[in-house]
Structures are given as C-alpha cells and as structure tokens.
C-alpha atoms as a PDB file:
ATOM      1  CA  UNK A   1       0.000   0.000   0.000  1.00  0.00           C
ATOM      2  CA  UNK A   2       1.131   3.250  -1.034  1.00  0.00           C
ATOM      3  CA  UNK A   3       1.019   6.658   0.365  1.00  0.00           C
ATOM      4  CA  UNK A   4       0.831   9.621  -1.189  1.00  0.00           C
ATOM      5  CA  UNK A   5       2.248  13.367  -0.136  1.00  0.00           C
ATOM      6  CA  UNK A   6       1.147  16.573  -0.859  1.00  0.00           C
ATOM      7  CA  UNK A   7       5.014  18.359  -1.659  1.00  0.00           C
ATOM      8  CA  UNK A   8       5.051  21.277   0.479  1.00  0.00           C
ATOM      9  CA  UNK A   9       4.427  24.780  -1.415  1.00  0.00           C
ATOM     10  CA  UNK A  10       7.893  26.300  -2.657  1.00  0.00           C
ATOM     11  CA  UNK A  11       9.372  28.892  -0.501  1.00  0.00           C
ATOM     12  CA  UNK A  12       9.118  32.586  -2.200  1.00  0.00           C
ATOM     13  CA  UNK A  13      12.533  33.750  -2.985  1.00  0.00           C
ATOM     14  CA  UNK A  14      14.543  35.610  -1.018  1.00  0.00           C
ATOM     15  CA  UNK A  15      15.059  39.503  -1.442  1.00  0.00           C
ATOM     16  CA  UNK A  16      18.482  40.002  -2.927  1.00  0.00           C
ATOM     17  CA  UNK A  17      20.961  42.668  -1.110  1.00  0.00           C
ATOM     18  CA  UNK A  18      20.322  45.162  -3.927  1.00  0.00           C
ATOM     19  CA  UNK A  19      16.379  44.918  -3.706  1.00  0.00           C
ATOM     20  CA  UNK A  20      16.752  45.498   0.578  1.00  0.00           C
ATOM     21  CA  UNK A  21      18.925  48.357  -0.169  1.00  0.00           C
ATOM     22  CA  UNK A  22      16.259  49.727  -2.438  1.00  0.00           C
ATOM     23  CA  UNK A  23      14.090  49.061  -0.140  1.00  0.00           C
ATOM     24  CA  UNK A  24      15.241  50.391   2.826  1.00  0.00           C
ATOM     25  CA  UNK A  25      16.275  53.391   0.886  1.00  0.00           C
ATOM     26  CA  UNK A  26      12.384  53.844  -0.602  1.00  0.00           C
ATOM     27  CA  UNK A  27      11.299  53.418   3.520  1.00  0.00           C
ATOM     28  CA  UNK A  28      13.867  56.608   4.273  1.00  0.00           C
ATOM     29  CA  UNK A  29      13.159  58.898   1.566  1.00  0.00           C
ATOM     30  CA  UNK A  30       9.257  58.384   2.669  1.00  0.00           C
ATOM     31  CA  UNK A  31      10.233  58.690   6.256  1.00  0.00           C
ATOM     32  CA  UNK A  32      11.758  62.272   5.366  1.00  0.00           C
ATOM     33  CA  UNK A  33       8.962  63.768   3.008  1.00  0.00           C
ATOM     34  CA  UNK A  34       7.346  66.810   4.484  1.00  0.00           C
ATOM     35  CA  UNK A  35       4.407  65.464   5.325  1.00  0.00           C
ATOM     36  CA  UNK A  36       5.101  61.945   7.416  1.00  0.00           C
ATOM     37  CA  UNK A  37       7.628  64.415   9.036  1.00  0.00           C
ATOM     38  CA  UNK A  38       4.589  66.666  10.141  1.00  0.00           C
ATOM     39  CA  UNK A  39       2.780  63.673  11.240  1.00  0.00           C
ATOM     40  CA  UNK A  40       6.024  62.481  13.401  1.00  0.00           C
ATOM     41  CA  UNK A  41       5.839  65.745  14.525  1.00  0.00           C
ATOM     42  CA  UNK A  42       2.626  64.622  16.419  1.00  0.00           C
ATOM     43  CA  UNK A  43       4.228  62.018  18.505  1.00  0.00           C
ATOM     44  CA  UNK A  44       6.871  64.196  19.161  1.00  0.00           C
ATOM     45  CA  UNK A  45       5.077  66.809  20.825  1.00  0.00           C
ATOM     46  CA  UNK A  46       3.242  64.954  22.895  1.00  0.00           C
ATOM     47  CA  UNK A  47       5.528  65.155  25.404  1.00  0.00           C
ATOM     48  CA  UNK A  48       5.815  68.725  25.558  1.00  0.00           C
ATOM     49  CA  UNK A  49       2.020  68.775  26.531  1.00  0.00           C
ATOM     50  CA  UNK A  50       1.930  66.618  29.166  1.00  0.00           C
ATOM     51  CA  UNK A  51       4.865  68.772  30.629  1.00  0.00           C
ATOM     52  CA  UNK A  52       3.192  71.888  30.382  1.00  0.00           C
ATOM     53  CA  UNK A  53      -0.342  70.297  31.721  1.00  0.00           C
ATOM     54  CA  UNK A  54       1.860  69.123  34.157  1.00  0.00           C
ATOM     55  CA  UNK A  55       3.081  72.385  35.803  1.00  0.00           C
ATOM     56  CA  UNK A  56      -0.092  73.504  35.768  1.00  0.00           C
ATOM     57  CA  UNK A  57      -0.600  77.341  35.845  1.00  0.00           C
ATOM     58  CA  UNK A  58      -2.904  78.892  33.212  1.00  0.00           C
ATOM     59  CA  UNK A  59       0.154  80.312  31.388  1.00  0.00           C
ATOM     60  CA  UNK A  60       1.339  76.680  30.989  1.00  0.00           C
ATOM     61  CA  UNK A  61      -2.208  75.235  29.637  1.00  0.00           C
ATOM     62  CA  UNK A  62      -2.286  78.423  27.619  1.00  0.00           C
ATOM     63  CA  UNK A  63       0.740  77.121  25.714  1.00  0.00           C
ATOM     64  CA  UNK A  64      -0.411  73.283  26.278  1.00  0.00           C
ATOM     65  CA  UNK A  65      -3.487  73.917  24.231  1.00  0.00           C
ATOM     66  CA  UNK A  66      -0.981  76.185  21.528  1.00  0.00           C
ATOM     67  CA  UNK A  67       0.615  72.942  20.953  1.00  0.00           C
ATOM     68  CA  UNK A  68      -2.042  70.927  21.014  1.00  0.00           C
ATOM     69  CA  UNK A  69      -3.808  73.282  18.223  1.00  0.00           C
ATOM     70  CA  UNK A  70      -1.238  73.280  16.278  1.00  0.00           C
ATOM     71  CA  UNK A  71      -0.571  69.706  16.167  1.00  0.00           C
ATOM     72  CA  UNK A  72      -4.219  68.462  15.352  1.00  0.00           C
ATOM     73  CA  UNK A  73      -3.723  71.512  12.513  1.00  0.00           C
ATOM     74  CA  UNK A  74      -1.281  69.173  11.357  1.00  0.00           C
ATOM     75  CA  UNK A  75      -3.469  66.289  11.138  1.00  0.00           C
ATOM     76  CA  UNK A  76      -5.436  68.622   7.973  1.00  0.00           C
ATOM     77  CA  UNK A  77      -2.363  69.898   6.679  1.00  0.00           C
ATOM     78  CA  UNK A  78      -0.400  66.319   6.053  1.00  0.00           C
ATOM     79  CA  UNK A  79      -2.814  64.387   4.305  1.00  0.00           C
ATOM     80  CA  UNK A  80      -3.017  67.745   1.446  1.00  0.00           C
ATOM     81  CA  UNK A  81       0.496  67.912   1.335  1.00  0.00           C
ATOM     82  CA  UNK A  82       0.779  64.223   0.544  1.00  0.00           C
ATOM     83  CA  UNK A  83      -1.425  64.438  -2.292  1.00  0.00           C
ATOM     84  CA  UNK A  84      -0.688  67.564  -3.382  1.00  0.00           C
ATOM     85  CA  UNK A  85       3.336  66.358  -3.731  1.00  0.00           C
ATOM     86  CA  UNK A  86       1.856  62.958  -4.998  1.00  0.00           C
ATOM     87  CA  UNK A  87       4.056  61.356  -2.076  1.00  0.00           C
ATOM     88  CA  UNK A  88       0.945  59.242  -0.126  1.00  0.00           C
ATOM     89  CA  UNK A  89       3.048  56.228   0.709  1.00  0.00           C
ATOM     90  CA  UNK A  90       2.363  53.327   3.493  1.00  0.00           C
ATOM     91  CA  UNK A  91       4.548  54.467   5.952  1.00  0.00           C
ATOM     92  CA  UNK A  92       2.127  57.665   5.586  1.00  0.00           C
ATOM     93  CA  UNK A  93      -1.095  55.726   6.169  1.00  0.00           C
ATOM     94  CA  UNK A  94      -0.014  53.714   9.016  1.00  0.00           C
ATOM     95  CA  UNK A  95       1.451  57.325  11.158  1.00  0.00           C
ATOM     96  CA  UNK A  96      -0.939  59.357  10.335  1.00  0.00           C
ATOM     97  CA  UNK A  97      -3.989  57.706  12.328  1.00  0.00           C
ATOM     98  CA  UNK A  98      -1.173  56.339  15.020  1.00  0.00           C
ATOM     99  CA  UNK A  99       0.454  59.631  15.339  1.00  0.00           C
ATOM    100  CA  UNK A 100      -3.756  60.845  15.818  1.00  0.00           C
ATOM    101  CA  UNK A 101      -4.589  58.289  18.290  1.00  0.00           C
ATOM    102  CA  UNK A 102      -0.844  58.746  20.487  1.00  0.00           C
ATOM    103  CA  UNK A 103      -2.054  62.313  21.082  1.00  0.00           C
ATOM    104  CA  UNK A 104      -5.418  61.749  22.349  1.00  0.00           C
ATOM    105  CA  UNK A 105      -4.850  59.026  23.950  1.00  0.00           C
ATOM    106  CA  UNK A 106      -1.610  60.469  25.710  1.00  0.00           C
ATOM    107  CA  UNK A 107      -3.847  63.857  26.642  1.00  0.00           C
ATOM    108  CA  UNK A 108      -7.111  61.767  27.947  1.00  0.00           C
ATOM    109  CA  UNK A 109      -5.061  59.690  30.336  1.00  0.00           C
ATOM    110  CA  UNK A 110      -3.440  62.743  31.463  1.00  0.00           C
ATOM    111  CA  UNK A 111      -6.198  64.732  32.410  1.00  0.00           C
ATOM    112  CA  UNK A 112      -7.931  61.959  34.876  1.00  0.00           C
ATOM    113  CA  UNK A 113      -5.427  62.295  37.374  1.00  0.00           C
ATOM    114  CA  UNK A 114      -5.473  66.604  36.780  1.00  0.00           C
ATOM    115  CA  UNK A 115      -9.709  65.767  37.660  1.00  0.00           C
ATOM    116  CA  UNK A 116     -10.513  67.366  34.441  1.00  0.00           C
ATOM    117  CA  UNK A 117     -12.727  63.901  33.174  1.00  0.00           C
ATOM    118  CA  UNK A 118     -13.503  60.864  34.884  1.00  0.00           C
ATOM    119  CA  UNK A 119     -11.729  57.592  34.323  1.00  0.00           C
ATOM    120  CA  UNK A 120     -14.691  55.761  33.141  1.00  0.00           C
ATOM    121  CA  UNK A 121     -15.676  58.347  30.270  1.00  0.00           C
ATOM    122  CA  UNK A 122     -11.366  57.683  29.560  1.00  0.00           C
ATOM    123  CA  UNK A 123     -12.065  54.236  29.676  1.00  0.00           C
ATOM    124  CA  UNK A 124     -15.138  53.563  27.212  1.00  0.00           C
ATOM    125  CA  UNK A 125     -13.211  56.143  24.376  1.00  0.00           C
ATOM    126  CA  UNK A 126     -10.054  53.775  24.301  1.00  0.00           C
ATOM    127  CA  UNK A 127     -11.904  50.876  24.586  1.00  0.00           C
ATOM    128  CA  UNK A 128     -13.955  52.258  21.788  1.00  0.00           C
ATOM    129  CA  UNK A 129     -10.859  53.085  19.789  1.00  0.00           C
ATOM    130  CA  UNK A 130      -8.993  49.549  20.025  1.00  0.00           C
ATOM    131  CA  UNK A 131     -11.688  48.173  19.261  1.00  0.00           C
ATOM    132  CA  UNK A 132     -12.456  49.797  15.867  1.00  0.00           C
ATOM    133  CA  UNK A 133      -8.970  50.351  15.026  1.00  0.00           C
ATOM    134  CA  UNK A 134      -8.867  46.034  15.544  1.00  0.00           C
ATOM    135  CA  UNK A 135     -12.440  45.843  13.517  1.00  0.00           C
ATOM    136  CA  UNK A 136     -10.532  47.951  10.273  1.00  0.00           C
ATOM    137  CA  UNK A 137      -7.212  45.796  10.866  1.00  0.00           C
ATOM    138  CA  UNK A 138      -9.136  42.383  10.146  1.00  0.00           C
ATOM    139  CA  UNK A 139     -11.642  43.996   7.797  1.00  0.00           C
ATOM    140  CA  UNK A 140      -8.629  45.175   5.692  1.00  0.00           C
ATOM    141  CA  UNK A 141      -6.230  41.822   6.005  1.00  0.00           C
ATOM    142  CA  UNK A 142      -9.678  40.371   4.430  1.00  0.00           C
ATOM    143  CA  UNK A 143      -9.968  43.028   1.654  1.00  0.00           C
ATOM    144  CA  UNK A 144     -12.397  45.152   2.970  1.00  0.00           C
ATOM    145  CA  UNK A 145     -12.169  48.520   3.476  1.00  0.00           C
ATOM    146  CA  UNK A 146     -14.457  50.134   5.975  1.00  0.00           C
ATOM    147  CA  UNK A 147     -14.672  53.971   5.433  1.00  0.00           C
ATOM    148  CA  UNK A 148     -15.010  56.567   8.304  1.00  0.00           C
ATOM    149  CA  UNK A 149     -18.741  57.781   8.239  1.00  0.00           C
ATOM    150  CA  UNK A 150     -20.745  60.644  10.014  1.00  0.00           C
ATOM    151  CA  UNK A 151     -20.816  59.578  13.185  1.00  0.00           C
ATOM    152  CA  UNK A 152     -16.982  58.958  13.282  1.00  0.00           C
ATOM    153  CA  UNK A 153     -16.173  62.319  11.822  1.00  0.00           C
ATOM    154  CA  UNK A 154     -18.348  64.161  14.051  1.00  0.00           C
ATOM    155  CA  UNK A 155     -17.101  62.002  17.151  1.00  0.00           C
ATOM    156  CA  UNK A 156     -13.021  63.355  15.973  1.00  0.00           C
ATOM    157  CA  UNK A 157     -14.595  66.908  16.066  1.00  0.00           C
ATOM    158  CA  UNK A 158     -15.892  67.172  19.281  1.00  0.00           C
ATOM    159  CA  UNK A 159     -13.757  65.353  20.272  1.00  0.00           C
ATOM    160  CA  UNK A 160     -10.654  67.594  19.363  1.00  0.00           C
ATOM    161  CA  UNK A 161     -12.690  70.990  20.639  1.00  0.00           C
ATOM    162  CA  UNK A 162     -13.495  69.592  24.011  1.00  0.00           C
ATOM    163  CA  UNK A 163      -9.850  67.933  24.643  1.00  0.00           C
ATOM    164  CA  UNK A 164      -8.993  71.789  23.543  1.00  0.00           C
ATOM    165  CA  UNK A 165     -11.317  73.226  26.254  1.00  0.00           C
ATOM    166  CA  UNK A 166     -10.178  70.156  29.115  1.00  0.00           C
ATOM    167  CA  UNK A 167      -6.213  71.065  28.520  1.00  0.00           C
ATOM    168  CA  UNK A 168      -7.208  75.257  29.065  1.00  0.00           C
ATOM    169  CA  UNK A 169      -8.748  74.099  32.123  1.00  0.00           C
ATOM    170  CA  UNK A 170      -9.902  77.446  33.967  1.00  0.00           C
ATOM    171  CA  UNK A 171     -12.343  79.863  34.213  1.00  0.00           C
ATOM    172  CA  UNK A 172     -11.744  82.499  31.781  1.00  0.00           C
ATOM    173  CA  UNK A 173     -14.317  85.613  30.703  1.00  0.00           C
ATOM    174  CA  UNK A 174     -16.203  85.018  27.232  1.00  0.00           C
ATOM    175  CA  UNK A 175     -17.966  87.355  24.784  1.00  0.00           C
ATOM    176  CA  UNK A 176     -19.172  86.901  21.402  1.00  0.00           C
ATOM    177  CA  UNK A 177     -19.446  90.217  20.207  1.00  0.00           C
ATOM    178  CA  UNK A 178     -22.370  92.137  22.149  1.00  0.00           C
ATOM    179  CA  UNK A 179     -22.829  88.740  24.040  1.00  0.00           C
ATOM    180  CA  UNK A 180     -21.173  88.854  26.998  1.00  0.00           C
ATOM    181  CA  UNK A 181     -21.013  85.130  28.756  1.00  0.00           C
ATOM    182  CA  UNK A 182     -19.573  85.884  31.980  1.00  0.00           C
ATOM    183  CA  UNK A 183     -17.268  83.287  33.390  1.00  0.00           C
ATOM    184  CA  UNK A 184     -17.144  80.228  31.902  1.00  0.00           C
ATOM    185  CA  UNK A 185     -15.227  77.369  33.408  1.00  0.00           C
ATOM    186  CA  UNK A 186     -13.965  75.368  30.186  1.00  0.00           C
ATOM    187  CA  UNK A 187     -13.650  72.029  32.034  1.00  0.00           C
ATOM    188  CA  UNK A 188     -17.552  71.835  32.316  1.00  0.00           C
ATOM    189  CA  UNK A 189     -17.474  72.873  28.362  1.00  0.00           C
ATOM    190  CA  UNK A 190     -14.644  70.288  27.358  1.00  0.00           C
ATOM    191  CA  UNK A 191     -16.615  67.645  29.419  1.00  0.00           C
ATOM    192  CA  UNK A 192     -19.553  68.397  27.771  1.00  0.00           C
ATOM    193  CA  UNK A 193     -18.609  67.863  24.317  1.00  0.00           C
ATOM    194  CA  UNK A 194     -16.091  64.569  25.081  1.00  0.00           C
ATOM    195  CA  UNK A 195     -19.521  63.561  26.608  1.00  0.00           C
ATOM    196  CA  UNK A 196     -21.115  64.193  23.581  1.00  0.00           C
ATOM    197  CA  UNK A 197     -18.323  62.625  21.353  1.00  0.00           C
ATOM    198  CA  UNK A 198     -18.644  59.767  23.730  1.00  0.00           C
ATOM    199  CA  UNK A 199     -22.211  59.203  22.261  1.00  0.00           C
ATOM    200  CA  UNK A 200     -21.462  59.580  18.377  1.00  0.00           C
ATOM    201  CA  UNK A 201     -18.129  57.290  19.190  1.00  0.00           C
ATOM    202  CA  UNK A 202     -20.405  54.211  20.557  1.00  0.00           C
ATOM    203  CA  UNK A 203     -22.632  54.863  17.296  1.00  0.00           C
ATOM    204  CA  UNK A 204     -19.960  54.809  14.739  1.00  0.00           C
ATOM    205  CA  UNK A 205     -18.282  52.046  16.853  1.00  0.00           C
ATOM    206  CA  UNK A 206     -21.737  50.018  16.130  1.00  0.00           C
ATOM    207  CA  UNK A 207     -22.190  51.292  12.712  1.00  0.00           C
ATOM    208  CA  UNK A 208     -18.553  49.719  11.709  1.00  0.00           C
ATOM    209  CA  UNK A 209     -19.484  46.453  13.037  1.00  0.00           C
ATOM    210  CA  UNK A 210     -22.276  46.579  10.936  1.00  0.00           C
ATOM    211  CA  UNK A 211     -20.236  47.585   7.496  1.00  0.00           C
ATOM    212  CA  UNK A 212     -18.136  44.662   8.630  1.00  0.00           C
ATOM    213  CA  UNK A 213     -20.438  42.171   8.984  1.00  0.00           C
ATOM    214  CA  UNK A 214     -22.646  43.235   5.717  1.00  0.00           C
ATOM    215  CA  UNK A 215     -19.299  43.405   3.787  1.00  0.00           C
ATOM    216  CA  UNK A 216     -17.856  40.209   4.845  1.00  0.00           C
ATOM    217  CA  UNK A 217     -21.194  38.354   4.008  1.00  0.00           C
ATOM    218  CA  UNK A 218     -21.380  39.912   0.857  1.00  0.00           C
ATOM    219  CA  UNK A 219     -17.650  38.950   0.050  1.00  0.00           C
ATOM    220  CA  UNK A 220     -18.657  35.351   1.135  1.00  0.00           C
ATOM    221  CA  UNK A 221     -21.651  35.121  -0.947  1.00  0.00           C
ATOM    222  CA  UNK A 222     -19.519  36.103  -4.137  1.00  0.00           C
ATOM    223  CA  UNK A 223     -16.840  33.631  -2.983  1.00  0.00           C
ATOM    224  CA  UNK A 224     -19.592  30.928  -2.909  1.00  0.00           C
ATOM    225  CA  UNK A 225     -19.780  28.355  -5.376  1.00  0.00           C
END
C-alpha cells in the first residue's frame, strides 16, 4: 500500500541585497517627506504637553493647548500635502492615524489624574478606539475597506474641541461680540462635548461592526460556489 504526499508549497525567494537596499532606501526617503515628518511631529510633541499640563498654571495650559492646536492643525495639513506632492506612501497611512490616536490618547489619560474627566468616560473612548482600530485591521487583512462615516467624523470633532477646552482648564471671561457670557469654566465645556463625542463614538463604533459584517457576508456570498 502506497502513500501519497502533498510536496510542500515552494518557498518565495529571497530579497536580494540590492532589492533590501532599495528598499530600505524607498522606507527613508518616505520617512523624510514633508508630510510623514509633520505627522512624526505629532508624537513628538506629545511630550511637551503633558509637561506643560503638568506644571499647571494657566500660562502653561495656555501654551499646552498652543501645541495641542497646532498639532491636530497638522493632522489637515499632512494628508493635502501628501497628495498635493503625490508622495501618499504606506509608511504615511499607518502614522498618520497612530500619530492621531498617540495624542489623544496620551492627553485623555493625562487629564484623569489633573480631575478634568472621569476615568470611566477615559475608559469607554479607548476601549472604543482599540476596538475599531482592531475591527478595520481584520476587515482590511480580508480586503475590505471600511470607510469613516458621520458619526466617526463628528465624534473626531468634538472630540478635538473639548480635549482643547479640558487642557485650558480654567475659568476664563467670554464674549461673542455684544454677548457677553460671563465666566465660563472650560472644564464643564470640554466635558460636555467629550460627553457628547462619547455618544457619536459608541454609534460609529456600532455602525462599523455593521459595514463589517454586511461586507464580509457579501464577500462570502460572491466567494460561494
């Protein structure tokens, strides 16, 4: 009696030194365009905030929320750049939403201990955010892309204002024009909104799962015999 084998599948051929010096010299010259070096930037000044939030006096969250400003502004300005210079590479698309998510992260975790937000409001937005950002990860390793919608986009811009308004984090005198607001404590507004963010992240968090789930069913019914 005989016994057959399947031959094991052939190995894919190893990279020769000229093709991982091209490589690695493609990875640096992307690492040094403009805009992933804007988007680095991000992660860079992210401890610079947490210094000034750190020392604490209204001059220092004055100049925490500077930075802060000017690195989401960065977040716009990259993603143009890279298109407009026709440089949009991978390193690019895997920074850019890190380099987002570092920052927010880093500045929410921060603030609990300063009592600007609670730990469980903290808690569901990461949660939320690992838990999308593992949803796209398998949705794309299947060939599916899941696109940001409403919800997600106004859950970034609230968001960003109220993470603005937590990291000022004092009472300061407001008027709009004739309007004259009095003292407003910014920690009540910035709560208020990441509140409010907190609402439109749960509902994009759900609204992903179901794009995944409709898209992965649809990609199994074409698959089917």
């Amino acid at each position: 009696m005989t016994t057959s084998s399947i031959p094991p599948a052939p190995r894919p051929p190893r990279p020769t030194r000229a093709e991982r010096r091209r490589r690695r010299r493609s990875l640096s010259e992307d690492a040094l365009n403009v805009p992933n070096l804007l988007t680095m930037g991000r992660v860079v000044v992210i401890p610079l905030v947490i210094l000034l939030l750190d020392r604490g006096s209204p001059k220092d969250c004055w100049w925490a929320a500077l930075v802060y400003s000017a690195a989401a502004l960065t977040d716009l300005i990259d993603g143009w750049l890279a298109r407009r210079m026709h440089v949009v590479s991978v390193l690019g698309k895997f920074l850019d939403p890190l380099a987002d998510k570092l920052l927010v992260m880093a500045v929410l975790i921060y603030l609990v201990p300063l009592g600007r937000i609670p730990a469980w409001a903290v808690t569901l937005l990461l949660a939320r955010e690992l838990s999308v950002t593992g949803l796209r990860s398998i949705a794309s390793s299947e060939g599916v892309v899941i696109a940001a919608g409403d919800d997600g986009k106004s859950k970034t811009a609230l968001q960003m204002v109220g993470l603005l308004c937590l990291i000022l984090g004092y009472p300061y005198h407001l008027t709009f024009g004739p309007i004259d607001l009095g003292d407003v404590d910014l920690v009540y507004v910035g709560r208020a909104l990441v509140y409010v963010s907190l609402v439109f992240s749960i509902m994009s968090a759900l609204s992903y799962t179901r794009l995944f789930a409709e898209a992965v069913e649809a990609k199994n019914q074409r698959g089917a015999p």
